[in-house]
PDB file of N, CA and C in Angstrom:
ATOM      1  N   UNK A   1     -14.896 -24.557   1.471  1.00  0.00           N
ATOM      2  CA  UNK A   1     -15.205 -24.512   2.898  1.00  0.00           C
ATOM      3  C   UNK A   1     -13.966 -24.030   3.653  1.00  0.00           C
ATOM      4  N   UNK A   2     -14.022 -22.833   4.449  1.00  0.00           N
ATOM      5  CA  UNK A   2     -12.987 -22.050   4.811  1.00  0.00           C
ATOM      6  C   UNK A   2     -13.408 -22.769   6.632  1.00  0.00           C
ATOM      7  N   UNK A   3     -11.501 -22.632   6.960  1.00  0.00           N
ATOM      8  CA  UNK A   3     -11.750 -23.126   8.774  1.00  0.00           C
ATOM      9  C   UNK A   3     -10.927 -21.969   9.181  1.00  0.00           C
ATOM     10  N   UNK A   4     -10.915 -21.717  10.227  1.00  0.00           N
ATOM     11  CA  UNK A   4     -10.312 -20.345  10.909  1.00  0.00           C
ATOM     12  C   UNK A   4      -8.738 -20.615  10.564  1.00  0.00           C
ATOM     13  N   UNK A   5      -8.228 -22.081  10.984  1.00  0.00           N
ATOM     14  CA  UNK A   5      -7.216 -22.371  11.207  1.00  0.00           C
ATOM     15  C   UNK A   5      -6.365 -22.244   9.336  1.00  0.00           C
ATOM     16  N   UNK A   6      -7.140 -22.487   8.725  1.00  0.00           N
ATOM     17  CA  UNK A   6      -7.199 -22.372   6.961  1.00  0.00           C
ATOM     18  C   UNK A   6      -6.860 -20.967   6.436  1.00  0.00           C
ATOM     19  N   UNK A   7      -8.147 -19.901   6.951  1.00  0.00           N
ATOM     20  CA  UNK A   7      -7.540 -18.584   6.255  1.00  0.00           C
ATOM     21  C   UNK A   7      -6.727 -18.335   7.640  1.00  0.00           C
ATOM     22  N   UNK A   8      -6.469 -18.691   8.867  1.00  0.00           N
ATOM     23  CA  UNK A   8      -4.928 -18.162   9.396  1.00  0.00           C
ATOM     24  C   UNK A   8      -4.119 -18.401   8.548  1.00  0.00           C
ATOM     25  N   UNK A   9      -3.479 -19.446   8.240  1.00  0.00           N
ATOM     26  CA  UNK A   9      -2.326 -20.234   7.400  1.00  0.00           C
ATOM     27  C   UNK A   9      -2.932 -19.044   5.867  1.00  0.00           C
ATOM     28  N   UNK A  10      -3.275 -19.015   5.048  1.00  0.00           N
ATOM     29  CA  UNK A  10      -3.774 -18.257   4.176  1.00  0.00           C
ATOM     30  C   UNK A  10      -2.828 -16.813   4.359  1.00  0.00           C
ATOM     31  N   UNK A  11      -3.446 -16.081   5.824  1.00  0.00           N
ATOM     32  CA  UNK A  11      -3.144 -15.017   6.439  1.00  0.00           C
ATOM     33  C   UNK A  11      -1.807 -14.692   6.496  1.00  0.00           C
ATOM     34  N   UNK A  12      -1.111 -15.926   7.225  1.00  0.00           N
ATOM     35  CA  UNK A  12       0.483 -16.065   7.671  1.00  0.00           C
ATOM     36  C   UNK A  12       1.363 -15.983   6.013  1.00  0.00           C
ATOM     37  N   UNK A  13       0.868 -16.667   5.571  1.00  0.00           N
ATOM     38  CA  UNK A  13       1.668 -16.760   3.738  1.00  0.00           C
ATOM     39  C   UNK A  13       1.688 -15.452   2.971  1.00  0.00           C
ATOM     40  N   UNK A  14       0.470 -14.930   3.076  1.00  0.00           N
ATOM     41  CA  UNK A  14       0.274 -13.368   2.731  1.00  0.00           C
ATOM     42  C   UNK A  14       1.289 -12.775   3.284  1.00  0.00           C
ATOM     43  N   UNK A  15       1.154 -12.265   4.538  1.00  0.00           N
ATOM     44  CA  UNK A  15       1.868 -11.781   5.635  1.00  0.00           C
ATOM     45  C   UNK A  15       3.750 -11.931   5.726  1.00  0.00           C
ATOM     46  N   UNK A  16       3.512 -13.280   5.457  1.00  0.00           N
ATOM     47  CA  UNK A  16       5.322 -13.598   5.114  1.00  0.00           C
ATOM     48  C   UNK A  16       5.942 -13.170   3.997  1.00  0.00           C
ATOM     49  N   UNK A  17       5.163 -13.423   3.083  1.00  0.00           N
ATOM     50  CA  UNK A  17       5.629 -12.950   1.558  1.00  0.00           C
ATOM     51  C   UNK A  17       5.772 -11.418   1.535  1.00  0.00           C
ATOM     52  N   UNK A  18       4.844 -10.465   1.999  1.00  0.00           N
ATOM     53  CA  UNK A  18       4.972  -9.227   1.985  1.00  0.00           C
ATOM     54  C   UNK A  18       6.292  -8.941   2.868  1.00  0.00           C
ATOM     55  N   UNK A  19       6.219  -9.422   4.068  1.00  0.00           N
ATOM     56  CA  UNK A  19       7.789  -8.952   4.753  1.00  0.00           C
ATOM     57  C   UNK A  19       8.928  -9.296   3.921  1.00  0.00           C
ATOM     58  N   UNK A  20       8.732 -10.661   3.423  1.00  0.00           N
ATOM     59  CA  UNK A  20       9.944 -11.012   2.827  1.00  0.00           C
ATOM     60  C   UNK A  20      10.373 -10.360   1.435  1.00  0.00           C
ATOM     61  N   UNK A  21       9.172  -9.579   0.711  1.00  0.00           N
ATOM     62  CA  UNK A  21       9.478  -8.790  -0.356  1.00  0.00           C
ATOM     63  C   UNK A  21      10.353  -7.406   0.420  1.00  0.00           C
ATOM     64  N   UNK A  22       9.787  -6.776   1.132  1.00  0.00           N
ATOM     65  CA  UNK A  22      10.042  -5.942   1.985  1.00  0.00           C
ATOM     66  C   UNK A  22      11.307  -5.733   2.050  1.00  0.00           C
ATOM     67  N   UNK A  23      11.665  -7.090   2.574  1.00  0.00           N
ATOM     68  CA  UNK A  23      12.947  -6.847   3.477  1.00  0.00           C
ATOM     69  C   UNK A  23      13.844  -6.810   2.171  1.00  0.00           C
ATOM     70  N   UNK A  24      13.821  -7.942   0.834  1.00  0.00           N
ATOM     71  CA  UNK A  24      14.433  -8.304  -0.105  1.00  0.00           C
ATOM     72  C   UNK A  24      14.922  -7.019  -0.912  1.00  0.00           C
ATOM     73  N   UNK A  25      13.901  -6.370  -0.961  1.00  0.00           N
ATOM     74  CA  UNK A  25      13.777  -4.905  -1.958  1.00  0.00           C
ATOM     75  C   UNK A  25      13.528  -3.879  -0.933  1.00  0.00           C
ATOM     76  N   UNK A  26      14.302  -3.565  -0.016  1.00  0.00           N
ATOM     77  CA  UNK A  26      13.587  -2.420   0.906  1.00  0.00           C
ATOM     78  C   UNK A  26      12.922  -0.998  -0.222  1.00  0.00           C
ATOM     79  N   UNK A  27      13.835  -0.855  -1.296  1.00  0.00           N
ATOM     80  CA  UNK A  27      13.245   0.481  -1.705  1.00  0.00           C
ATOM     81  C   UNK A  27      12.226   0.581  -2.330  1.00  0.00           C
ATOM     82  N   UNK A  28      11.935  -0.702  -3.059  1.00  0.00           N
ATOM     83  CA  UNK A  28      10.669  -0.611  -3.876  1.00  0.00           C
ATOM     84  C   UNK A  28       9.546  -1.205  -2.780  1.00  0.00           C
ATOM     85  N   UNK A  29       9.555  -1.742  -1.797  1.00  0.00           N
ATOM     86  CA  UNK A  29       8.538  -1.666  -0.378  1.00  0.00           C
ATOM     87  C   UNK A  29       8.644  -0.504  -0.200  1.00  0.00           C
ATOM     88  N   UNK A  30       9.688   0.495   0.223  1.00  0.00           N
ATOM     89  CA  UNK A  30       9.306   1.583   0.350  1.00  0.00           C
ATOM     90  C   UNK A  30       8.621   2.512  -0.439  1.00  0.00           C
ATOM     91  N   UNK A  31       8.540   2.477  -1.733  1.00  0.00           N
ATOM     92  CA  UNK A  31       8.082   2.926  -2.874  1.00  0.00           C
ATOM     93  C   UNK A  31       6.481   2.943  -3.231  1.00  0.00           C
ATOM     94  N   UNK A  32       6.169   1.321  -2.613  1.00  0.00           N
ATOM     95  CA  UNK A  32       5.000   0.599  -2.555  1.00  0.00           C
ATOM     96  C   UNK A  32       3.891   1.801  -1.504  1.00  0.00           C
ATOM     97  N   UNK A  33       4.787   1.448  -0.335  1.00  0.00           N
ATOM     98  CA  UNK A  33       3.923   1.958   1.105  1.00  0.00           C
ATOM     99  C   UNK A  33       3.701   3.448   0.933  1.00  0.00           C
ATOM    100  N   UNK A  34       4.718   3.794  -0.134  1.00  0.00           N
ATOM    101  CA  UNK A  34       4.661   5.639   0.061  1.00  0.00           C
ATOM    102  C   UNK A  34       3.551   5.886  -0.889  1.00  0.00           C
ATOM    103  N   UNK A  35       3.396   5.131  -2.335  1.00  0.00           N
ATOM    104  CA  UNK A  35       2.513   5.617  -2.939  1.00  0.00           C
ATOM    105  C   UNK A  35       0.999   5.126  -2.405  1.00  0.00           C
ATOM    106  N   UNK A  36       0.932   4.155  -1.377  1.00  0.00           N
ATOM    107  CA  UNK A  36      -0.434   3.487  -1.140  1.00  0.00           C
ATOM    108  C   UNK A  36      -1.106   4.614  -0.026  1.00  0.00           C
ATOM    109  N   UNK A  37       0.218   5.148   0.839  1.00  0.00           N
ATOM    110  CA  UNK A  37       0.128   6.323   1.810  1.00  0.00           C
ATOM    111  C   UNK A  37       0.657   7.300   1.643  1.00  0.00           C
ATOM    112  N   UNK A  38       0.455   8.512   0.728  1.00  0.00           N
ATOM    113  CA  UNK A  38       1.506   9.613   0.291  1.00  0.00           C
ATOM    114  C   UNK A  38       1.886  10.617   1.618  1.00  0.00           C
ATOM    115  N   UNK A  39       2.676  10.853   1.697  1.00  0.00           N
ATOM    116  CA  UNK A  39       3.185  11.235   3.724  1.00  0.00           C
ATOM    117  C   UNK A  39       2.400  13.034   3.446  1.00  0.00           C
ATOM    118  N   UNK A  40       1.865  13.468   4.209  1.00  0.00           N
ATOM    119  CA  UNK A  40       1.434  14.318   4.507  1.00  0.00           C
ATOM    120  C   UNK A  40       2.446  16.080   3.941  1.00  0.00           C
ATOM    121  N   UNK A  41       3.799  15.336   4.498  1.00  0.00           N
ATOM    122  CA  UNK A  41       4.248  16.406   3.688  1.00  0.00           C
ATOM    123  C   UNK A  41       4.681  16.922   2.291  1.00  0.00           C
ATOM    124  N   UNK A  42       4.468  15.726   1.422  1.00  0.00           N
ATOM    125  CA  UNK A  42       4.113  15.887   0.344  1.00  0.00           C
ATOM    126  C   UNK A  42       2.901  17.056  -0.329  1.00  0.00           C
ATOM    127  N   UNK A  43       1.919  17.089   0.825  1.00  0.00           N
ATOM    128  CA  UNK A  43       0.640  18.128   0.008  1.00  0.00           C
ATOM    129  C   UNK A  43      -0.520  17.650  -0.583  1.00  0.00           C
ATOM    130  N   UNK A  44      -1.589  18.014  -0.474  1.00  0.00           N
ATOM    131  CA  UNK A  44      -2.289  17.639  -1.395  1.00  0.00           C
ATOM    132  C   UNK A  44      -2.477  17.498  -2.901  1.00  0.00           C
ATOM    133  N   UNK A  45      -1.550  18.645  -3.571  1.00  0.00           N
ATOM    134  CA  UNK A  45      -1.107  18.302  -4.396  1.00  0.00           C
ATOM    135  C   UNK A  45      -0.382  17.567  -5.094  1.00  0.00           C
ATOM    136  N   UNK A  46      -0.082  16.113  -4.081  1.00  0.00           N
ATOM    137  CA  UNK A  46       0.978  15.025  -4.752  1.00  0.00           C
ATOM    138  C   UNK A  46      -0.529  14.077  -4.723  1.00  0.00           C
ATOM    139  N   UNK A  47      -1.599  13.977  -4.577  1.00  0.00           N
ATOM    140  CA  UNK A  47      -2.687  13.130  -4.792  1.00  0.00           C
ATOM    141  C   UNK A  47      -3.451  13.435  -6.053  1.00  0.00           C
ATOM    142  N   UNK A  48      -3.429  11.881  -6.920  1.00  0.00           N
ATOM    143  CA  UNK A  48      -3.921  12.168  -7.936  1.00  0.00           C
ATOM    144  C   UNK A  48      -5.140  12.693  -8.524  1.00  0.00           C
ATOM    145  N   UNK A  49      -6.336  12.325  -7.456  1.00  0.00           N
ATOM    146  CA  UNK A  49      -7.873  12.112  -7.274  1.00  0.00           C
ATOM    147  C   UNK A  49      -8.094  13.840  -6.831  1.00  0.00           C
ATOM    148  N   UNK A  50      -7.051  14.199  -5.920  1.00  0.00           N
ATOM    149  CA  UNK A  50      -7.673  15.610  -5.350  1.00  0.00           C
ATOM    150  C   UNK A  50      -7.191  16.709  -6.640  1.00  0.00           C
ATOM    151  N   UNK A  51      -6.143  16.289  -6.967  1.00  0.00           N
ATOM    152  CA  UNK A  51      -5.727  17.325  -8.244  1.00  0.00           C
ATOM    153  C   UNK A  51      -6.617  17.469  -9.228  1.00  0.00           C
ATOM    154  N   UNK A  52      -7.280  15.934  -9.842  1.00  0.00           N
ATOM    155  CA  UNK A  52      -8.154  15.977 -10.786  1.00  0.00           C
ATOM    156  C   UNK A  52      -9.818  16.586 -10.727  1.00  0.00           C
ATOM    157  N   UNK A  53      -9.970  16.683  -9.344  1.00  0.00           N
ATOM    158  CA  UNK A  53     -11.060  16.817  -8.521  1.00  0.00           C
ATOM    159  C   UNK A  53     -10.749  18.808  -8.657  1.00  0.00           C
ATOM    160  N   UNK A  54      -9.490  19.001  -8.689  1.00  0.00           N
ATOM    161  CA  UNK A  54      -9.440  21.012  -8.449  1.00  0.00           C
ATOM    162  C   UNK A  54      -9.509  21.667  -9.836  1.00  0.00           C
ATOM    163  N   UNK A  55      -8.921  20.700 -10.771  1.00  0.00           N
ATOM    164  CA  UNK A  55      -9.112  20.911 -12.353  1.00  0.00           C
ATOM    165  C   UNK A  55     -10.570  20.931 -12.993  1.00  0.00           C
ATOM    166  N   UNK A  56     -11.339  20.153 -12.263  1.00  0.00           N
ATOM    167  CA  UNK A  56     -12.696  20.002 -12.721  1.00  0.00           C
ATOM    168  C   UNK A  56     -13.409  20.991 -11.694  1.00  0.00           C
ATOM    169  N   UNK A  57     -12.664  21.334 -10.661  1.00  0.00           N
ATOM    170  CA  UNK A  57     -13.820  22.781 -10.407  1.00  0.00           C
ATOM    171  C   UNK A  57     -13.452  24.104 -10.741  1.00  0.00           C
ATOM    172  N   UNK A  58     -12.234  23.994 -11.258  1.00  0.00           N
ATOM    173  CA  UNK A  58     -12.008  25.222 -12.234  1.00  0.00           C
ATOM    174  C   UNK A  58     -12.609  25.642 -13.045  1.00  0.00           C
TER     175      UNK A  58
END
């Protein structure tokens, strides 16, 4: 039985732990965020799904 006030606290622990990895390891957070969001100027060709997707319409 979930209370708002329950998954807040839930929410906040998530939330803390990720900053606090973050801050602990900035490069591998950075590492994290870049591969979850590959920056635009990278290309489409730095995405794994679209590359495999141009090989198979070859």
């Amino acid at each position: 039985m979930h209370t708002p006030l329950g998954d807040y606290a839930i929410y906040r622990v998530q939330y803390t732990l990720k900053r606090y990895l973050e801050m602990s390891n900035p490069i591998g957070g950075y590492a994290i965020v870049r591969n979850a969001f590959p920056s635009p100027n990278l290309g489409v060709s730095s995405l794994p799904r679209c590359g495999e997707e141009g090989k198979n319409r070859r």
